[in-house]
N, C-alpha and C. Protein backbone atom coordinates (compact mmCIF):
# COMPACT_ATOMS: atom_id res chain seq x y z
N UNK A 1 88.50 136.39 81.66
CA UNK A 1 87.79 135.65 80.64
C UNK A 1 87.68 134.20 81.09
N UNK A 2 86.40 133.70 81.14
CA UNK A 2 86.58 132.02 81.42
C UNK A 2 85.60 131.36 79.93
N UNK A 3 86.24 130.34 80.13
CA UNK A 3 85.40 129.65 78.71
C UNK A 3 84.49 128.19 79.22
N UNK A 4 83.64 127.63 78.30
CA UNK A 4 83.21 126.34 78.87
C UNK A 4 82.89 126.25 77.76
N UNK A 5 83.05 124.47 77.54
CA UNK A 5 82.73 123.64 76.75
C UNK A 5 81.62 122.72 76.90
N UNK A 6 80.38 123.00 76.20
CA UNK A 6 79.19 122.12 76.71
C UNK A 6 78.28 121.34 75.82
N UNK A 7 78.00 120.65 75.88
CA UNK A 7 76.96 119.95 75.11
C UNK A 7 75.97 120.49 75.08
N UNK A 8 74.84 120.21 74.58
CA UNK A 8 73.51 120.58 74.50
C UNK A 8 73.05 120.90 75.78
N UNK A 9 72.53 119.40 76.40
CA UNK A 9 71.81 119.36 77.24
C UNK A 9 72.41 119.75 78.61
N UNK A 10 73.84 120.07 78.42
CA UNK A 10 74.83 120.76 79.71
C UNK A 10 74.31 122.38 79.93
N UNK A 11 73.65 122.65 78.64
CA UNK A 11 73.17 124.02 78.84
C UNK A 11 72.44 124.66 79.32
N UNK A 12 72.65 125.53 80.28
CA UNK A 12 71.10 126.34 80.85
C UNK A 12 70.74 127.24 80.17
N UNK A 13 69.29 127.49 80.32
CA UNK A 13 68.25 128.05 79.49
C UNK A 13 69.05 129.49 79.67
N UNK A 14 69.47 130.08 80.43
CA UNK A 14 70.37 131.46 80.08
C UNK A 14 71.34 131.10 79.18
N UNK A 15 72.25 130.44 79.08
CA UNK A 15 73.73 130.16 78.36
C UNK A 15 72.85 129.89 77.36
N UNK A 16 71.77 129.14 76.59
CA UNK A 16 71.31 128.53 75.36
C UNK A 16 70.77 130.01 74.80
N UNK A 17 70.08 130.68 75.43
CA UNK A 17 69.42 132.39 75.32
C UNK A 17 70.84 133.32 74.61
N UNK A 18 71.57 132.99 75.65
CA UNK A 18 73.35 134.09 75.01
C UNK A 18 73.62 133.40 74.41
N UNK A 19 74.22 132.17 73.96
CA UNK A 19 74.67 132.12 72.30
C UNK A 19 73.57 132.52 71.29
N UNK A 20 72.43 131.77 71.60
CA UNK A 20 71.47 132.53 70.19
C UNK A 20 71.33 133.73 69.81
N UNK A 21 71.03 134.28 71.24
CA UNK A 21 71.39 135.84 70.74
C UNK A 21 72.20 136.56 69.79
N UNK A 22 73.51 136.39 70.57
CA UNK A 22 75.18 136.54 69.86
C UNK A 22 75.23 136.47 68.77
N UNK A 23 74.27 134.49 68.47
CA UNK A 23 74.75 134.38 66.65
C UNK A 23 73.32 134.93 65.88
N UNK A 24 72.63 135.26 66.18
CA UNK A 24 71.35 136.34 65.61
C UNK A 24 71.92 137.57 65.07
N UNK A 25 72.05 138.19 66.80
CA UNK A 25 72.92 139.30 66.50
C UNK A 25 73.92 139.93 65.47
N UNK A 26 74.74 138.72 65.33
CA UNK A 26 75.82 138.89 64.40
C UNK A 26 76.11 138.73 63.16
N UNK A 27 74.77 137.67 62.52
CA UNK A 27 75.12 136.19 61.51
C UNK A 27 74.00 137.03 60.85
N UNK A 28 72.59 137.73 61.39
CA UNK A 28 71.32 137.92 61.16
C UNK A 28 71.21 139.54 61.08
N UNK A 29 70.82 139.55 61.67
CA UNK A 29 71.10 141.35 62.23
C UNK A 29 72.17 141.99 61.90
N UNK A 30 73.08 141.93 62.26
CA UNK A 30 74.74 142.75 61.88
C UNK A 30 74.80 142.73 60.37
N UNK A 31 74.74 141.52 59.77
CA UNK A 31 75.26 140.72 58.41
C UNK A 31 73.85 141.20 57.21
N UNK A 32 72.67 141.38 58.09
CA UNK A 32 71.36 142.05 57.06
C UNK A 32 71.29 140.26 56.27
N UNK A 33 71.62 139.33 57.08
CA UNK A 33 71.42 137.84 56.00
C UNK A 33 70.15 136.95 56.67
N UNK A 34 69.05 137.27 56.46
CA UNK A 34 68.22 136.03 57.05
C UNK A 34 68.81 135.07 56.42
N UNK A 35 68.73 133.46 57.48
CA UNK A 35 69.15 132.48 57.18
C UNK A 35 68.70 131.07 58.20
N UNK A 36 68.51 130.42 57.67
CA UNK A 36 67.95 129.39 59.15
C UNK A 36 68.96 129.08 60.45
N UNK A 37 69.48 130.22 61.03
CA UNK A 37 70.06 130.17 62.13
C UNK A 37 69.62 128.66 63.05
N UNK A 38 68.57 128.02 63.13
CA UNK A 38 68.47 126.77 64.10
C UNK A 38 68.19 125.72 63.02
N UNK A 39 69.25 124.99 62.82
CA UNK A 39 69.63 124.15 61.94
C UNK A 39 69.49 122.86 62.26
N UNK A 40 69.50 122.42 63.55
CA UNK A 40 69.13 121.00 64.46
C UNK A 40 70.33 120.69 64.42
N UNK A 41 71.27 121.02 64.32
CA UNK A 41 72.70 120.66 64.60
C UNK A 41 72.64 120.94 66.21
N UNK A 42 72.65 121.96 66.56
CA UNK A 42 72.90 122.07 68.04
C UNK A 42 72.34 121.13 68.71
N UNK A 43 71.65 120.40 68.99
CA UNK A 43 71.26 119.35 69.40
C UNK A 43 71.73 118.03 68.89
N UNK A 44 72.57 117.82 68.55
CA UNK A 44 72.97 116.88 67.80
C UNK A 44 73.74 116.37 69.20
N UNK A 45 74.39 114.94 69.57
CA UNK A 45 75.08 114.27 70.35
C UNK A 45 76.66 114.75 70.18
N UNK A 46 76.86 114.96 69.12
CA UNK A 46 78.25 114.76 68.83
C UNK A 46 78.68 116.87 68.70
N UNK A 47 77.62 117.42 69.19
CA UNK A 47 78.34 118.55 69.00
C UNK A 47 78.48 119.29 70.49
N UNK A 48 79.87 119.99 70.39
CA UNK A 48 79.83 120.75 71.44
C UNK A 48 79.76 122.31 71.46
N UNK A 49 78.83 123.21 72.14
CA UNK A 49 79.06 125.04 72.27
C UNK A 49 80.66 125.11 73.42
N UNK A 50 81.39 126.15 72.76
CA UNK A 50 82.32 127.10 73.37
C UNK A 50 82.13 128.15 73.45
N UNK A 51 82.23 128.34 74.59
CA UNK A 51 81.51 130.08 75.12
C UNK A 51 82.26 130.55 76.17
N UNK A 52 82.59 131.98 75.54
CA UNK A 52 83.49 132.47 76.23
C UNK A 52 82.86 133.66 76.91
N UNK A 53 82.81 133.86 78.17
CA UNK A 53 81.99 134.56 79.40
C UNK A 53 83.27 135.60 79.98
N UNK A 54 82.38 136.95 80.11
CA UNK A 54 83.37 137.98 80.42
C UNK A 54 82.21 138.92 81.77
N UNK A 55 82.31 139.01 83.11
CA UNK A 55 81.74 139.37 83.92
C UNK A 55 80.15 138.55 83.77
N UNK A 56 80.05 137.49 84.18
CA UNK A 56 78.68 136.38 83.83
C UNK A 56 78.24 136.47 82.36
N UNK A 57 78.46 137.39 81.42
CA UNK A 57 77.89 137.46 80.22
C UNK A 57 78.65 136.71 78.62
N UNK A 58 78.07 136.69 78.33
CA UNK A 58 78.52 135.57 76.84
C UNK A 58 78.98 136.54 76.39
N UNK A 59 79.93 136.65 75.67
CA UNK A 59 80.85 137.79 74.74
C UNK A 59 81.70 136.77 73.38
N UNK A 60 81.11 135.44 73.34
CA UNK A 60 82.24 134.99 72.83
C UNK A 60 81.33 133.25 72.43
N UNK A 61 81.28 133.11 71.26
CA UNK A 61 81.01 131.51 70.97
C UNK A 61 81.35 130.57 69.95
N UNK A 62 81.31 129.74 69.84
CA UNK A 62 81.16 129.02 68.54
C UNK A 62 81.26 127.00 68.58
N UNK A 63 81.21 127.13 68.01
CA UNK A 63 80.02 125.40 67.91
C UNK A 63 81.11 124.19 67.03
N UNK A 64 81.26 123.41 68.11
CA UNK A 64 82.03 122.36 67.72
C UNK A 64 81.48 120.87 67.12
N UNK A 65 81.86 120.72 65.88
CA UNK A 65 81.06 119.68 65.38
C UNK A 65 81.75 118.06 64.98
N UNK A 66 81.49 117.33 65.58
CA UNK A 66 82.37 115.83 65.22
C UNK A 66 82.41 115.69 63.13
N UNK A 67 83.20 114.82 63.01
CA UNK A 67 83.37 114.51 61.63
C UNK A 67 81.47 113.99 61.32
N UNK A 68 81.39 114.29 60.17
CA UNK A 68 79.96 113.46 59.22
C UNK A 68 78.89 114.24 59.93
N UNK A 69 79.03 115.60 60.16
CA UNK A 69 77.45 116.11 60.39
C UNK A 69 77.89 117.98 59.65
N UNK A 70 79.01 118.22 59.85
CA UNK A 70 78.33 119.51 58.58
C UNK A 70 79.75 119.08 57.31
N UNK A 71 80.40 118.65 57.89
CA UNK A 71 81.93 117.87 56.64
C UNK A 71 82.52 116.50 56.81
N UNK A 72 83.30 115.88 56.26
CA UNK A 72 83.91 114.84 56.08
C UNK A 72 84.45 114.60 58.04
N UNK A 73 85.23 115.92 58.45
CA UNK A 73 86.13 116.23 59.24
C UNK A 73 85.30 116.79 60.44
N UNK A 74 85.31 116.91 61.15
CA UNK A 74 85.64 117.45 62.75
C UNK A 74 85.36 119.14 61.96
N UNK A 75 84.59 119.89 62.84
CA UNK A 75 84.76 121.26 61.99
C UNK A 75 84.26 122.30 63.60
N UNK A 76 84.31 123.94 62.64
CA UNK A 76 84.05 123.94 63.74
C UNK A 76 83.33 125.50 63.00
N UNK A 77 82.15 125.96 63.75
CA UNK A 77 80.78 126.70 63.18
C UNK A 77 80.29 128.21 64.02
N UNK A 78 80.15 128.57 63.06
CA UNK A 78 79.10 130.18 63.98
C UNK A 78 79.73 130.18 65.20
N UNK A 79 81.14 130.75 64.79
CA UNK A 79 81.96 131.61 65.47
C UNK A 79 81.61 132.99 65.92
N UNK A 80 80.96 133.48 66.73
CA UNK A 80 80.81 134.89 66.78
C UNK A 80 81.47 135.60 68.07
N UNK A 81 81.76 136.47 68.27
CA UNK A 81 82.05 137.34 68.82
C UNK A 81 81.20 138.95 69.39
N UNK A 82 81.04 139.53 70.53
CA UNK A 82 79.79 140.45 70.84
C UNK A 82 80.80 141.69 69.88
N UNK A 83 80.37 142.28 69.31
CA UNK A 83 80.83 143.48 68.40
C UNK A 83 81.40 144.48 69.61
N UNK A 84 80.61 144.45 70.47
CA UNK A 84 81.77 145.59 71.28
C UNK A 84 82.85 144.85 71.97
N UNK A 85 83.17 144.03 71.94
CA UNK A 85 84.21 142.78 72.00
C UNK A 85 85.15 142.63 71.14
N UNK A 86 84.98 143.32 70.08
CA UNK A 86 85.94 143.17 69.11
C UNK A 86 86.98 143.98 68.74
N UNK A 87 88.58 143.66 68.11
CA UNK A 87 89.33 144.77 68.24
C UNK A 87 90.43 144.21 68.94
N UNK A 88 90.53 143.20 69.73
CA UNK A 88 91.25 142.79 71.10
C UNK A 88 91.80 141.83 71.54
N UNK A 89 91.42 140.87 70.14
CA UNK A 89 92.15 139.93 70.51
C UNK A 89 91.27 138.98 70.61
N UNK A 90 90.05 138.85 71.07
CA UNK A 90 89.17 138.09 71.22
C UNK A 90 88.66 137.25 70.48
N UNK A 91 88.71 137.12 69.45
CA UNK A 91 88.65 136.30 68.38
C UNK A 91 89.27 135.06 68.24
N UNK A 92 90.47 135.75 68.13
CA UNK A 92 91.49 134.88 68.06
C UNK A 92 91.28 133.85 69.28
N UNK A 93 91.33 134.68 70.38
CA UNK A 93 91.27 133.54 71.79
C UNK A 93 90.15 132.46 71.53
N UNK A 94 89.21 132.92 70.63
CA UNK A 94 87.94 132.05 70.74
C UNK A 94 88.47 131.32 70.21
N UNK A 95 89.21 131.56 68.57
CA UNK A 95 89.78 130.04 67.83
C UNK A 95 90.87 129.49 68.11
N UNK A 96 91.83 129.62 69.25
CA UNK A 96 92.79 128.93 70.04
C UNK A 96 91.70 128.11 70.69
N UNK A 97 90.77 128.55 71.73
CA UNK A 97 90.55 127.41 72.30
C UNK A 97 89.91 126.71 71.88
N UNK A 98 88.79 126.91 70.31
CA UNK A 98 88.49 126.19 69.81
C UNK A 98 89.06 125.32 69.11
N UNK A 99 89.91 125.05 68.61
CA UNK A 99 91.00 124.10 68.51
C UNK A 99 91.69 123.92 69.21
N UNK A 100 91.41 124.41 70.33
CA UNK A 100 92.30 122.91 71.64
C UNK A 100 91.04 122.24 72.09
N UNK A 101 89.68 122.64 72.54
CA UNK A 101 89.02 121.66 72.57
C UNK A 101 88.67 121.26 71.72
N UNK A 102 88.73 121.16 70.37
CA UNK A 102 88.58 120.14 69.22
C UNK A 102 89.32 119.08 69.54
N UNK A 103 90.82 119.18 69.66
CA UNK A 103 91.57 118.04 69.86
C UNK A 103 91.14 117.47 71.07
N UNK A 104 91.22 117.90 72.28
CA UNK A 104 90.91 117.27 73.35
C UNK A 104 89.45 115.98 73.41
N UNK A 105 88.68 117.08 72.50
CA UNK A 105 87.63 115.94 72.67
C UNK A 105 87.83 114.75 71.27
N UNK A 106 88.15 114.99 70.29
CA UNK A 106 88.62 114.40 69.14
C UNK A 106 89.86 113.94 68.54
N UNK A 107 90.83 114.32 69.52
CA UNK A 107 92.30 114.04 69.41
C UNK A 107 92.58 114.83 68.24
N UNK A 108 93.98 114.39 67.58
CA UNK A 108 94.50 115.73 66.25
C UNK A 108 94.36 115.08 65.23
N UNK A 109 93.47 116.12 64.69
CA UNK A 109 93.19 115.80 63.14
C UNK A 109 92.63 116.60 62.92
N UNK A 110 92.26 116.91 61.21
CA UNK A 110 91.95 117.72 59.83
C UNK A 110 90.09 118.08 61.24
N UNK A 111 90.89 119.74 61.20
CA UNK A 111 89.53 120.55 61.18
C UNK A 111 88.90 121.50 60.03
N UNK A 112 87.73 121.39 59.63
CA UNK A 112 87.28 122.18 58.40
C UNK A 112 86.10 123.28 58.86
N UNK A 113 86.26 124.49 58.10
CA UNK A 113 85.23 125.30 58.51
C UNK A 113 84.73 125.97 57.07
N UNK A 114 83.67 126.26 56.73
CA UNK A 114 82.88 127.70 56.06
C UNK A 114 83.49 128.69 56.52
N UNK A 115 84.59 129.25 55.69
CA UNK A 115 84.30 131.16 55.97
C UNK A 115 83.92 131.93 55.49
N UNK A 116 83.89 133.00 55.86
CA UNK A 116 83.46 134.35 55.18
C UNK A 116 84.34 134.68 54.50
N UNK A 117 84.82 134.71 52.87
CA UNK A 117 85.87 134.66 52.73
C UNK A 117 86.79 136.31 52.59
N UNK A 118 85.90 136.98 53.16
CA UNK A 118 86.96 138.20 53.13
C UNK A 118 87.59 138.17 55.34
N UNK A 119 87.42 136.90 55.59
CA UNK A 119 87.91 136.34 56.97
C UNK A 119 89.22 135.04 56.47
N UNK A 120 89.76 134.94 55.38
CA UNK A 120 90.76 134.19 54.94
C UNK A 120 91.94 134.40 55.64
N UNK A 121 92.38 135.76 55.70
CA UNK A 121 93.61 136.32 56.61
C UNK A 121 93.53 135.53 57.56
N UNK A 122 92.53 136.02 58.91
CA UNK A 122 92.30 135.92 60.40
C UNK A 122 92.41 133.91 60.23
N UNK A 123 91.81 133.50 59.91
CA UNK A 123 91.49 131.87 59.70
C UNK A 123 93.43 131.38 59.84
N UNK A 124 94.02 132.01 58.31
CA UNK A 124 95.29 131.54 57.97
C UNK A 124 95.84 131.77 59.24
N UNK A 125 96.22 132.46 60.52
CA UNK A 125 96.63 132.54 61.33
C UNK A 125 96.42 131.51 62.44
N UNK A 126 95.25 131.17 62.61
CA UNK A 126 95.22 129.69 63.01
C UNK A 126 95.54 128.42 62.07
N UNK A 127 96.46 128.72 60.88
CA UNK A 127 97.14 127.42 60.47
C UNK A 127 95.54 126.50 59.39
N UNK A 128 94.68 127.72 59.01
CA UNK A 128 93.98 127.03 58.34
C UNK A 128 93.99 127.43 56.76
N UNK A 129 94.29 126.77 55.75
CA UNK A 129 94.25 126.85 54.37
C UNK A 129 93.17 126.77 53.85
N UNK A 130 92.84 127.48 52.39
CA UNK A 130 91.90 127.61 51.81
C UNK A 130 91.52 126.20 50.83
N UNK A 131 90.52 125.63 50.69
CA UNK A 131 91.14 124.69 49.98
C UNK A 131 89.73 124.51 49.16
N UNK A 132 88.93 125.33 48.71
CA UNK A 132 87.94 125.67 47.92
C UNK A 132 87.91 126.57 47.08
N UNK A 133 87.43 126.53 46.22
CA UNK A 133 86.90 128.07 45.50
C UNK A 133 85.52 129.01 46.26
N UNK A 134 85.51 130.15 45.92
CA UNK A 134 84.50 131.28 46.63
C UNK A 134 83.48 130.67 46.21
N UNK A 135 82.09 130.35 47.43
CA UNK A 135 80.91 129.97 46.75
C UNK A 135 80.19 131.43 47.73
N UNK A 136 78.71 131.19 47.33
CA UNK A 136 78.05 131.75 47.53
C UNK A 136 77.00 130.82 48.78
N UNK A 137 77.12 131.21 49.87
CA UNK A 137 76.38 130.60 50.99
C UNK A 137 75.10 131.92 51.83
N UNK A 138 73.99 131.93 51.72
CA UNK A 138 73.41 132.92 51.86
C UNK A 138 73.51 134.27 51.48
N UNK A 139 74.22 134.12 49.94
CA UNK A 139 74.60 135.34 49.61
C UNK A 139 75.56 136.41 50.44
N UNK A 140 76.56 135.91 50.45
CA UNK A 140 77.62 135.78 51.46
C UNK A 140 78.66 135.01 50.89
N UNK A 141 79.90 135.88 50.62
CA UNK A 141 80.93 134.69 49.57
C UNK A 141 81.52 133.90 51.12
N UNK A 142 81.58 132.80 50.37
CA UNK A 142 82.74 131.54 51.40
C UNK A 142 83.55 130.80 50.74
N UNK A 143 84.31 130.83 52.10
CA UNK A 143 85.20 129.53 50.93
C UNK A 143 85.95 128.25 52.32
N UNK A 144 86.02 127.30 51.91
CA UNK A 144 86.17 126.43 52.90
C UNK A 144 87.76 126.11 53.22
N UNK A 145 87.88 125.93 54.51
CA UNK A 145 89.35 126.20 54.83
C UNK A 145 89.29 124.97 55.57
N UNK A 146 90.85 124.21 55.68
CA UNK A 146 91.29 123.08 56.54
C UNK A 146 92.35 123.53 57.17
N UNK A 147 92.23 122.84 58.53
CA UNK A 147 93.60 123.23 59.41
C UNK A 147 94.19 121.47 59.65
N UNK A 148 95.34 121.07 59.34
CA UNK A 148 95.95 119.58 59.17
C UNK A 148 96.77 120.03 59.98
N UNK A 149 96.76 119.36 61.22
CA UNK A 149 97.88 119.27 62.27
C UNK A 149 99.02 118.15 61.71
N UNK A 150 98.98 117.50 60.33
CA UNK A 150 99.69 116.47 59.76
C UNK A 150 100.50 117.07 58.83
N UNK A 151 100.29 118.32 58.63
CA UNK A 151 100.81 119.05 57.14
C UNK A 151 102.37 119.71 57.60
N UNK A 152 103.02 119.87 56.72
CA UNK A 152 104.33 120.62 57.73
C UNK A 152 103.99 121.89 56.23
């Protein structure tokens, strides 16, 4: 498994092709949720893609966002995983290293995400708390979780 952390414009037109796919695939297709999947965030300066590559192919992503463009905090977005990828652990690896390159590029502090909230379990295991009530986000319950590297 190798991972990379890239900016926008670090991306080649294949790597930009496999995450969209992935989060289509997964967010769109899998989920039956149309939703404006290209949000102009990805292009944003302050955000970075993590993508995790298994024999040249994307199997693994999700989107790192500085504080003041989707929350207060540093967060981190459209996490997906390739469905036959799943089962293995892989997940998880995606949100370890997504919170180590959070810190690395942002040092330690309060990360916030949107979940799916029947994904509350998997989240709490990376040390993230619920700290919302269930809303309704594309018809799709969520609920918003913080991970405080300050909290004991």
């Amino acid at each position: 498994m190798q991972w990379k952390c890239l900016k926008f414009e670090q991306l080649n037109v294949s790597e930009l092709y496999e995450i969209l796919k992935l989060r289509v695939d997964t967010f769109v297709v899998e989920q039956n949720c149309p939703y404006p999947e290209l949000d102009g965030k990805d292009t944003h300066k302050d955000v970075y893609h993590l993508i995790g590559y298994q024999d040249e192919k994307v199997i693994a992503c999700a989107r790192l966002l500085a504080e003041g463009i989707s929350y207060d905090t540093v967060s981190i977005g459209r996490v997906a995983t390739a469905i036959d990828h799943r089962g293995g652990g892989l997940g998880h690896q995606l949100m370890q290293n997504a919170i180590e390159y959070s810190m690395k590029i942002w040092g330690e502090q309060t990360i916030t995400i949107g979940a799916q909230a029947h994904l509350e379990h998997f989240y709490q295991r990376h040390d993230f708390l619920r700290v919302s009530e269930v809303y309704l986000e594309d018809d799709i319950p969520h609920i918003d979780m913080q991970r405080n590297p300050f909290q004991e």
